[in-house]
N, C-alpha and C. Protein backbone atom coordinates (compact mmCIF):
# COMPACT_ATOMS: atom_id res chain seq x y z
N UNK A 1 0.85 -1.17 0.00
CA UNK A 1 0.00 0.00 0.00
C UNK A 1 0.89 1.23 0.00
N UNK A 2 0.58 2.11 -1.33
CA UNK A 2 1.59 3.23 -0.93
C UNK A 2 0.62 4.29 -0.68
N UNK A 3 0.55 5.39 0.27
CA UNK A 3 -0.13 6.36 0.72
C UNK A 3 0.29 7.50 -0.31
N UNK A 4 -0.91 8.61 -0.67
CA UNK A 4 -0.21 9.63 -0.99
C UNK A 4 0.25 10.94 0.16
N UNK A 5 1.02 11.62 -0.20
CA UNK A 5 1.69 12.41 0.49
C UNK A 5 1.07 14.15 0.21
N UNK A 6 0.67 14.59 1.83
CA UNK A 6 0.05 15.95 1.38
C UNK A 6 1.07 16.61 1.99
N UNK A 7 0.97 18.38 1.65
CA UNK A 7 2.16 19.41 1.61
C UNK A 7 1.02 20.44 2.97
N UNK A 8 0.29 20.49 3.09
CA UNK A 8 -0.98 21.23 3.81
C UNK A 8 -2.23 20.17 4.16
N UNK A 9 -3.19 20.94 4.98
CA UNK A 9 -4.46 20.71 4.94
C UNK A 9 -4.85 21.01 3.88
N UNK A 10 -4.91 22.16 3.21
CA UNK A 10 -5.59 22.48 2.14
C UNK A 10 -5.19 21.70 1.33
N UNK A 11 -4.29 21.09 0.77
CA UNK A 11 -3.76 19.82 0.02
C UNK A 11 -4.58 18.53 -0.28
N UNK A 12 -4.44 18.48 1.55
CA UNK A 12 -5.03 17.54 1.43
C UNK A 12 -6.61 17.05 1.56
N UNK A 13 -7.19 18.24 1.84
CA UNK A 13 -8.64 18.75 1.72
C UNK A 13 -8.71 18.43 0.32
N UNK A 14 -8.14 19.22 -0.69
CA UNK A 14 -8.42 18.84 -1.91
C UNK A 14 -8.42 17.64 -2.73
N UNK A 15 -7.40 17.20 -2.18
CA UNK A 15 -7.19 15.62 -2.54
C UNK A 15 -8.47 14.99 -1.96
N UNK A 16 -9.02 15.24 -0.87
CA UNK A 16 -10.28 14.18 -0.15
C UNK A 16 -10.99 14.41 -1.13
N UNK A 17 -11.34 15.45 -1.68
CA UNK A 17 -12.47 15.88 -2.22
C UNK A 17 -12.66 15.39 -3.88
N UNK A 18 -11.67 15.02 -4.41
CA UNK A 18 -11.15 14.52 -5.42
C UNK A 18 -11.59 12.93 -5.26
N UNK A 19 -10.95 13.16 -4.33
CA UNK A 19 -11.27 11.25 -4.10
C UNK A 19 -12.62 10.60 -4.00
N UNK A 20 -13.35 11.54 -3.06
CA UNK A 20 -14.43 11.59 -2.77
C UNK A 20 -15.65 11.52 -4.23
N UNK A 21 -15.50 12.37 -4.71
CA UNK A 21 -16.06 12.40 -5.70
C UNK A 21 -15.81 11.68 -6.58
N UNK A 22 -14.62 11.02 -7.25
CA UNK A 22 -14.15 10.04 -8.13
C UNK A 22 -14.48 8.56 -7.55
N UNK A 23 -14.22 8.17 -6.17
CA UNK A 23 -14.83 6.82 -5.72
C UNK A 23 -16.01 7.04 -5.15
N UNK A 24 -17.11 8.03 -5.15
CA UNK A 24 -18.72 7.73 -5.06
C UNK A 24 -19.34 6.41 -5.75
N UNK A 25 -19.41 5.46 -4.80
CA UNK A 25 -20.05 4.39 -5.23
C UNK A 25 -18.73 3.26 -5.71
N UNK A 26 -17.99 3.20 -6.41
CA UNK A 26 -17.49 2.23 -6.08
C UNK A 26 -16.21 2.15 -5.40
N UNK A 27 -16.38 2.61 -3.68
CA UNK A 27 -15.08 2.75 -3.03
C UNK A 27 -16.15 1.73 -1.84
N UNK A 28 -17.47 1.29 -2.09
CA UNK A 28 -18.28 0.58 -1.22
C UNK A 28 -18.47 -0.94 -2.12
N UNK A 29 -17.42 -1.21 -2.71
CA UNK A 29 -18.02 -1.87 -4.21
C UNK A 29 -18.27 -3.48 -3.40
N UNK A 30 -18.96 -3.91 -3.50
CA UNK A 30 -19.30 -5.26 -2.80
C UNK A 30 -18.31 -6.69 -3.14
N UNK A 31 -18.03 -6.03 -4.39
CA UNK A 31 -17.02 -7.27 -5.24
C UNK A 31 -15.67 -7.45 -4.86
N UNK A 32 -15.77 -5.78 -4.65
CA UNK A 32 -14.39 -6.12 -3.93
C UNK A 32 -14.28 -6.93 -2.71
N UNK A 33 -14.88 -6.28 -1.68
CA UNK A 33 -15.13 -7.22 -0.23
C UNK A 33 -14.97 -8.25 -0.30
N UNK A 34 -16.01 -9.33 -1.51
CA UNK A 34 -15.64 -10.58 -1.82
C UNK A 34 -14.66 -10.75 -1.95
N UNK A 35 -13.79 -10.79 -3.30
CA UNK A 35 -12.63 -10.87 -3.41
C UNK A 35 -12.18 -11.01 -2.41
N UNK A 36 -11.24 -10.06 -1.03
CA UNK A 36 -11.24 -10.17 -0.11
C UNK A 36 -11.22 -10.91 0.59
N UNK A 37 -12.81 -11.42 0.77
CA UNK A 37 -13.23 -12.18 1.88
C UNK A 37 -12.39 -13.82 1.15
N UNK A 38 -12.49 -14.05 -0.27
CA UNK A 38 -11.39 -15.31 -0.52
C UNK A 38 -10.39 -15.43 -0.88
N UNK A 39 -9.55 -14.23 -0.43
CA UNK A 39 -8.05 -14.01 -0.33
C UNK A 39 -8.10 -13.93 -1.74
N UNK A 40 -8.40 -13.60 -2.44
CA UNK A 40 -7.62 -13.69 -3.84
C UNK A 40 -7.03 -11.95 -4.11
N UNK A 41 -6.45 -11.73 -4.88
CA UNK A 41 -5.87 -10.15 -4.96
C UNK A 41 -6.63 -9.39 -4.91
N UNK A 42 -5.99 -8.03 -4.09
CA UNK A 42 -7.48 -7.17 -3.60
C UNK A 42 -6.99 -6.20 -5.29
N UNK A 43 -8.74 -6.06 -5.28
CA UNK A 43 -8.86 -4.55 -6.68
C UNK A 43 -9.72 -3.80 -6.14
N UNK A 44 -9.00 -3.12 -5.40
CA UNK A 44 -9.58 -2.02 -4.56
C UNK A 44 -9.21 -0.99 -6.09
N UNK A 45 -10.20 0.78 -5.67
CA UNK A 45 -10.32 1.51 -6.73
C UNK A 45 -8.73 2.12 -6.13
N UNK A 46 -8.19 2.50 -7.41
CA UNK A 46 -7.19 3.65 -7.00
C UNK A 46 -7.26 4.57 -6.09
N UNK A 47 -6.68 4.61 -4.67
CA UNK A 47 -7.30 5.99 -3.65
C UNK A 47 -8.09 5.90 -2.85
N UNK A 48 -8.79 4.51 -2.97
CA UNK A 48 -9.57 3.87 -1.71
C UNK A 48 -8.70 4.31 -0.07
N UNK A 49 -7.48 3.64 -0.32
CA UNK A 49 -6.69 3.85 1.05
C UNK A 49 -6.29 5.00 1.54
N UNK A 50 -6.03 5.93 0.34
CA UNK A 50 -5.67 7.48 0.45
C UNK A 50 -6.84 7.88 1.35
N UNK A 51 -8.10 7.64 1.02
CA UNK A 51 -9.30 8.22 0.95
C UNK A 51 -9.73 7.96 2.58
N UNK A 52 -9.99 6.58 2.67
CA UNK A 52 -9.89 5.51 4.41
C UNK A 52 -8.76 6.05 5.39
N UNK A 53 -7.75 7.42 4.90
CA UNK A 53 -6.65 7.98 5.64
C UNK A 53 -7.02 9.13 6.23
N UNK A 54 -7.53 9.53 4.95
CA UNK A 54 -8.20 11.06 4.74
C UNK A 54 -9.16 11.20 5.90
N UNK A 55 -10.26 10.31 5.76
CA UNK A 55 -11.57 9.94 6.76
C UNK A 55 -11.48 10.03 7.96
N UNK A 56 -9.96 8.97 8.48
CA UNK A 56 -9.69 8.76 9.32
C UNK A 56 -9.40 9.68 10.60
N UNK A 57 -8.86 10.65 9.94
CA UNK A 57 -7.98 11.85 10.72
C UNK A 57 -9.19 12.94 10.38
N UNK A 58 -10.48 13.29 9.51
CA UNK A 58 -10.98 14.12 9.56
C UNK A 58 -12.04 13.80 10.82
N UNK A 59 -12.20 12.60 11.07
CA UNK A 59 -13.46 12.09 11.95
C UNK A 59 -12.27 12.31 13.27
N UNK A 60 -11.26 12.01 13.18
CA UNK A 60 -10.36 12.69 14.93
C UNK A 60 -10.78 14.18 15.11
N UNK A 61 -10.08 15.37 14.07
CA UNK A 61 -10.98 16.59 14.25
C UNK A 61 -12.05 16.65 14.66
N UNK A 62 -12.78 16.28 14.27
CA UNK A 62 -14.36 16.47 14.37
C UNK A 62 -14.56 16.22 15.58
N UNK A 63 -14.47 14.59 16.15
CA UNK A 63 -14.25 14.28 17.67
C UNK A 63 -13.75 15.56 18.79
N UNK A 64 -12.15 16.10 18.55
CA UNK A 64 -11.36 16.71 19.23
C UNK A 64 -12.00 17.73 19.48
N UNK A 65 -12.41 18.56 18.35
CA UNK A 65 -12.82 19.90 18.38
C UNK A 65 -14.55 20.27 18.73
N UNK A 66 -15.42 19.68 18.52
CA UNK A 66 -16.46 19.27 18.59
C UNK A 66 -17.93 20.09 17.51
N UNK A 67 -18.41 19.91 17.93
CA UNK A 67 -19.54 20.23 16.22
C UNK A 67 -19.29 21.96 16.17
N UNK A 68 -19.80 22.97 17.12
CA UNK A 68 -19.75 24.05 16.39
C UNK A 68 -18.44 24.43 15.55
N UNK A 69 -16.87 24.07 16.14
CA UNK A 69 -15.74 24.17 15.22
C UNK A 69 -16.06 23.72 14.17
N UNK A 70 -16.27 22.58 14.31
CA UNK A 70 -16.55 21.47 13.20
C UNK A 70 -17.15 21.89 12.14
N UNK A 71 -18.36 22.55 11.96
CA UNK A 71 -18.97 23.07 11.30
C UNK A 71 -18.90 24.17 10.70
N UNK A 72 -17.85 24.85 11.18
CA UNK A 72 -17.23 26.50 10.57
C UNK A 72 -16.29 25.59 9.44
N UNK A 73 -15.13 24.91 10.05
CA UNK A 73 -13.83 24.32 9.22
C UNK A 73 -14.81 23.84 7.85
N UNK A 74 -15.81 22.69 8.20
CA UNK A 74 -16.32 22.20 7.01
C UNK A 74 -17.11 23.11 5.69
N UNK A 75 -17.50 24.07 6.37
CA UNK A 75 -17.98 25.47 5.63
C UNK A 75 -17.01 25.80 4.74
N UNK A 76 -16.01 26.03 5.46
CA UNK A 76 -14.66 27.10 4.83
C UNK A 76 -13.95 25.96 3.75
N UNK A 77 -13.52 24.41 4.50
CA UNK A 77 -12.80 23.65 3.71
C UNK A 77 -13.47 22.80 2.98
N UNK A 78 -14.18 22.35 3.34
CA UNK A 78 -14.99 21.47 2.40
C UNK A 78 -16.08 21.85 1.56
N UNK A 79 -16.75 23.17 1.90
CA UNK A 79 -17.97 23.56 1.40
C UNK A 79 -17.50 24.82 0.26
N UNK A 80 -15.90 25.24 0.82
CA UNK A 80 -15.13 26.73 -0.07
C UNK A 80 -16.64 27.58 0.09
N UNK A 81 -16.75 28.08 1.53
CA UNK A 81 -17.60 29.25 1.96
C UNK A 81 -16.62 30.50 2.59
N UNK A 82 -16.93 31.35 2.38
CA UNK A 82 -16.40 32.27 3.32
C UNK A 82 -16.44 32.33 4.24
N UNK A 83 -15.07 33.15 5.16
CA UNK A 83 -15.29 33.31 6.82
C UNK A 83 -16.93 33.94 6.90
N UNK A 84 -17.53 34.81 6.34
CA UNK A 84 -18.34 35.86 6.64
C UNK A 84 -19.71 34.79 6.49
N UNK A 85 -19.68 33.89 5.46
CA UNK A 85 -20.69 33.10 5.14
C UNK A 85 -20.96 32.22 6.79
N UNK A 86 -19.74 31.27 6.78
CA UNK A 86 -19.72 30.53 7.65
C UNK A 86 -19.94 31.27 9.35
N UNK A 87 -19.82 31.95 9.62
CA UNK A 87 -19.75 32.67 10.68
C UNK A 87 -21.44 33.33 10.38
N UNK A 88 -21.84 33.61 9.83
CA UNK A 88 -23.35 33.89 9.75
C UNK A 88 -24.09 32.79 9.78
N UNK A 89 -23.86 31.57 9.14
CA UNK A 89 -24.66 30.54 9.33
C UNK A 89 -24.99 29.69 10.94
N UNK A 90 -23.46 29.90 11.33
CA UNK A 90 -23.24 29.48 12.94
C UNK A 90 -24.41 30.22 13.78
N UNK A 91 -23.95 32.10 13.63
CA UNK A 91 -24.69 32.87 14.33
C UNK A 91 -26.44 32.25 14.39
N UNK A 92 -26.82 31.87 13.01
CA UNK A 92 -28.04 31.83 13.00
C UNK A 92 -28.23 30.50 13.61
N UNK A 93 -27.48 29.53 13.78
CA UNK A 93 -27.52 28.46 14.78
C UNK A 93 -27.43 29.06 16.07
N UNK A 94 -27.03 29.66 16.42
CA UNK A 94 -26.42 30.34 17.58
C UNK A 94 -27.84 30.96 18.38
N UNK A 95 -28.25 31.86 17.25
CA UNK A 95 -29.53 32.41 17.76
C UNK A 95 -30.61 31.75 17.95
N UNK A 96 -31.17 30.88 16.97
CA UNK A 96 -31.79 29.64 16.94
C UNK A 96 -32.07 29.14 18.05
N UNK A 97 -30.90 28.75 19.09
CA UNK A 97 -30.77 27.92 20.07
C UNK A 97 -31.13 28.90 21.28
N UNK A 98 -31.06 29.90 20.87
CA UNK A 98 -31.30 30.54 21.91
C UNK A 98 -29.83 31.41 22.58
N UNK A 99 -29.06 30.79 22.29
CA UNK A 99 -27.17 31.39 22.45
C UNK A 99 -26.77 32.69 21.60
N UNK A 100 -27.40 33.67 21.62
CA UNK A 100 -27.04 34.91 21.16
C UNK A 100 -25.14 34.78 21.51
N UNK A 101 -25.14 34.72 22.99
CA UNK A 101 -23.71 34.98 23.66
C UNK A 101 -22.60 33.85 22.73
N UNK A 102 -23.27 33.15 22.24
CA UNK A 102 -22.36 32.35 21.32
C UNK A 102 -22.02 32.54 19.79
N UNK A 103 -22.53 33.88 19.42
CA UNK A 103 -22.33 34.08 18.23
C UNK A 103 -20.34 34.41 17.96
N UNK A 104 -20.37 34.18 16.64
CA UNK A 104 -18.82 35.20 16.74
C UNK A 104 -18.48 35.77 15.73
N UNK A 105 -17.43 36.24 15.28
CA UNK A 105 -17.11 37.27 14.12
C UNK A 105 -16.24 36.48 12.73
N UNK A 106 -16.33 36.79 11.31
CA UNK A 106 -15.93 36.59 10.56
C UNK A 106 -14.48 36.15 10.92
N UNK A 107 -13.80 37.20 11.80
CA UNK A 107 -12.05 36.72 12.59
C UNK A 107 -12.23 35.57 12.90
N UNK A 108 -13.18 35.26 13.99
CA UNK A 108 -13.10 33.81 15.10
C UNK A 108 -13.28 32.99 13.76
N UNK A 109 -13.92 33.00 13.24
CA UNK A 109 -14.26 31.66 12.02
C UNK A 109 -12.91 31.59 11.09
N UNK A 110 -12.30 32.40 11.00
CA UNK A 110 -10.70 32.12 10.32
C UNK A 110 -9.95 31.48 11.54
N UNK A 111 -10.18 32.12 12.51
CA UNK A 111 -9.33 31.28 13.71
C UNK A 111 -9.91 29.99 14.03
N UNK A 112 -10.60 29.46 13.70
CA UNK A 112 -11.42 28.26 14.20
C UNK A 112 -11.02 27.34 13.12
N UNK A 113 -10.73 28.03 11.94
CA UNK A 113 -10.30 27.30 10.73
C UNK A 113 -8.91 27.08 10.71
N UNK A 114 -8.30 28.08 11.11
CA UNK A 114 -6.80 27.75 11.23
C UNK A 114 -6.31 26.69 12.15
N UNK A 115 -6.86 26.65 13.77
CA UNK A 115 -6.62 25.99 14.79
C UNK A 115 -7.35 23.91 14.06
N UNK A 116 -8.57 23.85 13.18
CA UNK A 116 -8.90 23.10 12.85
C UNK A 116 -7.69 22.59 11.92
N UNK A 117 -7.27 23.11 10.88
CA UNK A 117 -6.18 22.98 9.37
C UNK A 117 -4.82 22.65 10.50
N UNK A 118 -4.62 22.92 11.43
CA UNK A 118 -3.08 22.66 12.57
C UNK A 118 -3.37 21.58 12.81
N UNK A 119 -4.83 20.90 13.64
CA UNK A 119 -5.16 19.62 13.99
C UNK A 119 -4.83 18.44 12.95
N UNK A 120 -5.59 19.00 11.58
CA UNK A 120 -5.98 18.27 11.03
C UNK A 120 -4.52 17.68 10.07
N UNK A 121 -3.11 18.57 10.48
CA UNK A 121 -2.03 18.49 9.67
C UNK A 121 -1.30 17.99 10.74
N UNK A 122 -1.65 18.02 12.15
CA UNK A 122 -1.13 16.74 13.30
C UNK A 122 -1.75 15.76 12.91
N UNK A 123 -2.71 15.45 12.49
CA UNK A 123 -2.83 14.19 12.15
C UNK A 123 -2.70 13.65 11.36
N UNK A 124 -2.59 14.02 10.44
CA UNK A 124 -1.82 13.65 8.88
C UNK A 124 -0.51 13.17 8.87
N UNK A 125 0.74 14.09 9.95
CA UNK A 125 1.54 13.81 10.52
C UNK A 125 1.23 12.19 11.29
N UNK A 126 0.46 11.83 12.28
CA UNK A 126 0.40 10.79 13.16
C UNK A 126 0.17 9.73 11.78
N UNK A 127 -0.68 9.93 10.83
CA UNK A 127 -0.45 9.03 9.50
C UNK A 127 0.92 8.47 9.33
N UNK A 128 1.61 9.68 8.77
CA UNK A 128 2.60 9.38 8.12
C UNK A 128 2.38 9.97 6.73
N UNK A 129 1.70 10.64 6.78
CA UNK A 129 1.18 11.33 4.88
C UNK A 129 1.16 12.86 5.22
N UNK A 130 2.09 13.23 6.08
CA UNK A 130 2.66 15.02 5.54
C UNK A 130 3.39 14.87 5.64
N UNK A 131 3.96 15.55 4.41
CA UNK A 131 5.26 15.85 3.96
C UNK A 131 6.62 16.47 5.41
N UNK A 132 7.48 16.20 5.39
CA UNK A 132 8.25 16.28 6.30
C UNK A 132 8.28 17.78 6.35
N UNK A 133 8.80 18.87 6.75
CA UNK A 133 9.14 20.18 6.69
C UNK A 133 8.14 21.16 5.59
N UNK A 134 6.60 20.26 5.18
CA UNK A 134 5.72 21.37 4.38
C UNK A 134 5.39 22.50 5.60
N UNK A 135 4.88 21.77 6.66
CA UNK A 135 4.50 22.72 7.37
C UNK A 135 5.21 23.22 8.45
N UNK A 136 4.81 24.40 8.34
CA UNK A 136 6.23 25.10 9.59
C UNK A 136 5.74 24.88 11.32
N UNK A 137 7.14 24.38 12.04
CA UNK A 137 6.67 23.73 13.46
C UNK A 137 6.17 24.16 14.24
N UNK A 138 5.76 25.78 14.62
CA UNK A 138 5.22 26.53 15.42
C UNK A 138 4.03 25.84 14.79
N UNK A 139 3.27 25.87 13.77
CA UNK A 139 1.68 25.55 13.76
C UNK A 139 1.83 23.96 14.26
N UNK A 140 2.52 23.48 14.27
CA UNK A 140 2.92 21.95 14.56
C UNK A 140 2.32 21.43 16.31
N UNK A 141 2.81 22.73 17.01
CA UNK A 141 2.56 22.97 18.17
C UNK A 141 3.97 22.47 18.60
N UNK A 142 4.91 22.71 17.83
CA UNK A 142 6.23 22.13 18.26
C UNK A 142 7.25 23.59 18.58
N UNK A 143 7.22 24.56 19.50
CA UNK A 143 8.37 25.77 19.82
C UNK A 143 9.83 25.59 19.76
């Protein structure tokens, strides 16, 4: 199995998203499983494993940080919304709920995105699929 190798989150955001969309439907392919299940050579799709890496470490974020982060980062990285978008949509969750005091500003939603894109490039790291020295070690959480 060779992994591919990302340089960023945003990298590798893009790459999920690639993947994502290119194995819709047959990255669940049943035939394969078989196969599988009687040892004979796996024909998994190209990027299946990239993809099962990708997943892996986005569902730790999600865990770590918990849904309202969660839901700004996926706005901004996965959805390519703006801070201003994403940060209005929250608010109106925010208000919704009754949490006025929880609203926040177009800033906090870049900061929520940045602190998310650091996580999400520690764990890419704990993979083994970022690039050695792409990202600089202060965001690493390494001084």
């Amino acid at each position: 199995m060779s992994l591919r190798r990302y340089a960023s989150a945003t990298h590798a955001v893009a790459t999920y998203l690639q993947l994502r969309t290119r194995l819709d439907g047959s990255a669940m392919d049943l035939t394969a499983q078989e196969i599988r299940a009687h040892g004979q050579a796996r024909t998994d799709p190209e990027g299946l494993d990239d993809l099962i890496v990708l997943k892996r470490c986005l569902i730790v974020v999600r865990e770590r940080e918990g849904l309202e982060k969660w839901l700004i980062w996926e706005s901004m990285q996965l959805n390519q919304t703006s801070s201003r978008a994403a940060a209005k949509a929250h608010n109106t969750r925010a208000a919704a709920a009754g949490e006025r005091a929880a609203c926040i500003s177009h800033t906090t939603a870049i900061q929520w995105r940045q602190q998310l894109d650091a996580l999400f490039e520690c764990e890419l790291m704990r993979e083994g699929v970022l690039l050695r020295n792409a990202v600089g070690t202060a965001r690493m959480g390494e001084t």
